[in-house]
Protein backbone atom coordinates (compact mmCIF):
# COMPACT_ATOMS: atom_id res chain seq x y z
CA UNK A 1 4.99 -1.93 -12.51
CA UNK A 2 3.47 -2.76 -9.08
CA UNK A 3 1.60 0.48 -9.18
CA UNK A 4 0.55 0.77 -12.59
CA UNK A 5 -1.06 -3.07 -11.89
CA UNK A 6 -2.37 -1.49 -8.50
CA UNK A 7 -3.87 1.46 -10.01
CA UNK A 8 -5.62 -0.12 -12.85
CA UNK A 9 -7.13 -2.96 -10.54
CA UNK A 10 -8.12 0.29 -8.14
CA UNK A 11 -10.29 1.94 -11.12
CA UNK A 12 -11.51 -1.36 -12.25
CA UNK A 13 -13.30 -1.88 -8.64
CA UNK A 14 -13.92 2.32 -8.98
CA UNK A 15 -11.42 3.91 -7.25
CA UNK A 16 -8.73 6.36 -8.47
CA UNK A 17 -5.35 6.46 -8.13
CA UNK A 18 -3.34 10.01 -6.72
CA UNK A 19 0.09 8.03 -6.99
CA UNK A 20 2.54 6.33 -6.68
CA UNK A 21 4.78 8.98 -4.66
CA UNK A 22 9.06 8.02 -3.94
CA UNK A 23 9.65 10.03 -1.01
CA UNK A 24 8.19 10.77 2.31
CA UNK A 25 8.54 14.05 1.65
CA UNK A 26 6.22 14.09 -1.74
CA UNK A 27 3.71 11.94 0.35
CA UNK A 28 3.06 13.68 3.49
CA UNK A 29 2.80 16.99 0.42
CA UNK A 30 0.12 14.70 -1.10
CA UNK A 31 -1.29 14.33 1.86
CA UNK A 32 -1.48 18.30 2.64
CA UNK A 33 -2.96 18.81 -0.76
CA UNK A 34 -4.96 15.71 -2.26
CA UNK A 35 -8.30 14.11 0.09
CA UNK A 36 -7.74 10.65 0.55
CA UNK A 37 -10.02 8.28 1.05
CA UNK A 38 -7.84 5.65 2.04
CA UNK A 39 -3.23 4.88 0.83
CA UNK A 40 -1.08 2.03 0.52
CA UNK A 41 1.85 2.12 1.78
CA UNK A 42 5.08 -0.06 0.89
CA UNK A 43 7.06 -0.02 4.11
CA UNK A 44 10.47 1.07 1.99
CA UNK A 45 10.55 3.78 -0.14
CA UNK A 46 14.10 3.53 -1.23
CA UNK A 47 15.97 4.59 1.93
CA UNK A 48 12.97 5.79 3.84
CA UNK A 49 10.51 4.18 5.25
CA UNK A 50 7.21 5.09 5.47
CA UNK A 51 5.84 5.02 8.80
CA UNK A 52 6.00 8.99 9.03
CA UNK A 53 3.31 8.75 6.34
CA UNK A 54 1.73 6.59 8.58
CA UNK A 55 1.71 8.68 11.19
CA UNK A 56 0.70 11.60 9.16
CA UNK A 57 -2.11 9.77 7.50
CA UNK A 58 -3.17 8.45 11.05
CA UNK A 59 -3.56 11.79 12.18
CA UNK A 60 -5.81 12.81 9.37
CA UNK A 61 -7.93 9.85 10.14
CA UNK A 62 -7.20 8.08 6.91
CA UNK A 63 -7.04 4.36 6.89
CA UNK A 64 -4.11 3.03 5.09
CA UNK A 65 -2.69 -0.39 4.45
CA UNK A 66 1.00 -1.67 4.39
CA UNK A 67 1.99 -3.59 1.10
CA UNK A 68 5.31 -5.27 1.84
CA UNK A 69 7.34 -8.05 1.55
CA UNK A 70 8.39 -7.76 5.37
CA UNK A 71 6.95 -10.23 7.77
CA UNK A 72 4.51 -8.93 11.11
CA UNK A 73 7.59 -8.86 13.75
CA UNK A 74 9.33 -6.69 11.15
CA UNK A 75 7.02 -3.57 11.25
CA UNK A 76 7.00 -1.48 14.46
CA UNK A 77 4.24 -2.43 17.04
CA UNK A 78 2.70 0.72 16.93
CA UNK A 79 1.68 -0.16 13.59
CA UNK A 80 0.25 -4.05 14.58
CA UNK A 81 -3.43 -3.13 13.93
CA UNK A 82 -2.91 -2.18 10.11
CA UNK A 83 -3.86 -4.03 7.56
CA UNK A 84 -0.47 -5.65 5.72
CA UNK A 85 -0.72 -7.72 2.73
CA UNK A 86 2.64 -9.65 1.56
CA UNK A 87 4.13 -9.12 -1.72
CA UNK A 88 3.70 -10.42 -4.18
CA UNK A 89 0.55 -8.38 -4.08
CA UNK A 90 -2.63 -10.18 -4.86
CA UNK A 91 -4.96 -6.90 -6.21
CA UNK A 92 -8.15 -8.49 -5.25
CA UNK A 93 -7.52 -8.62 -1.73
CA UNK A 94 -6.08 -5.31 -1.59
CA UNK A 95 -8.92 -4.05 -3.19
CA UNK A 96 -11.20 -6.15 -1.12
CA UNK A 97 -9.53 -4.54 2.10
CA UNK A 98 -9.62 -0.70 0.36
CA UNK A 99 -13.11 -1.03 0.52
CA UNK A 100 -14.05 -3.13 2.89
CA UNK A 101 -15.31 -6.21 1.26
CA UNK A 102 -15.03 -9.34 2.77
CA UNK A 103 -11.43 -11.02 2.03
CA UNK A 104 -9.66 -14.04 3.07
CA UNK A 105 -7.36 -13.95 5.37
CA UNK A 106 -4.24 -12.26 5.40
């Protein structure tokens, strides 16, 4: 439901939506296969997590932002300059941070 929300607030403000994606493994495909412009990223993806995607993503020089419900000193501190907005979600501020509008803070 989260993503449906996300991806219809995404093409309201004129993005598009390649996802969601379950696994690590379908992401860092997506990744391979799809130019990005920019992901969120939910921190667990059932038993994974995502920071591989992270990394991958990273490495491709795509910005990406962590949507989760876990607090700063819960994420890794490799990851401590990424944007992370708390679930529940607000989809203006995500959006705001997507594309770089100005947004309150986080």
């Amino acid at each position: 439901m989260l993503a449906q929300e996300l991806g219809n607030e995404l093409t309201r403000v004129g993005g598009f939506a390649v996802g969601p994606v379950p696994s690590v493994e379908e992401a860092l495909g997506l990744i391979e296969t799809k130019a990005l412009d920019g992901a969120i990223l939910d921190v667990n993806l059932g038993d994974e997590k995502a920071y591989p995607i992270a990394d991958r993503l990273r490495q491709r020089s795509v910005p990406f932002i962590f949507a989760t419900g876990y607090e700063a000193g819960a994420i890794p501190a490799a990851y401590d300059n990424v944007p992370r907005v708390m679930k529940p979600v607000d989809m203006s501020l995500l959006a705001g941070l997507l594309f770089n509008q100005p947004t309150a803070a986080l």
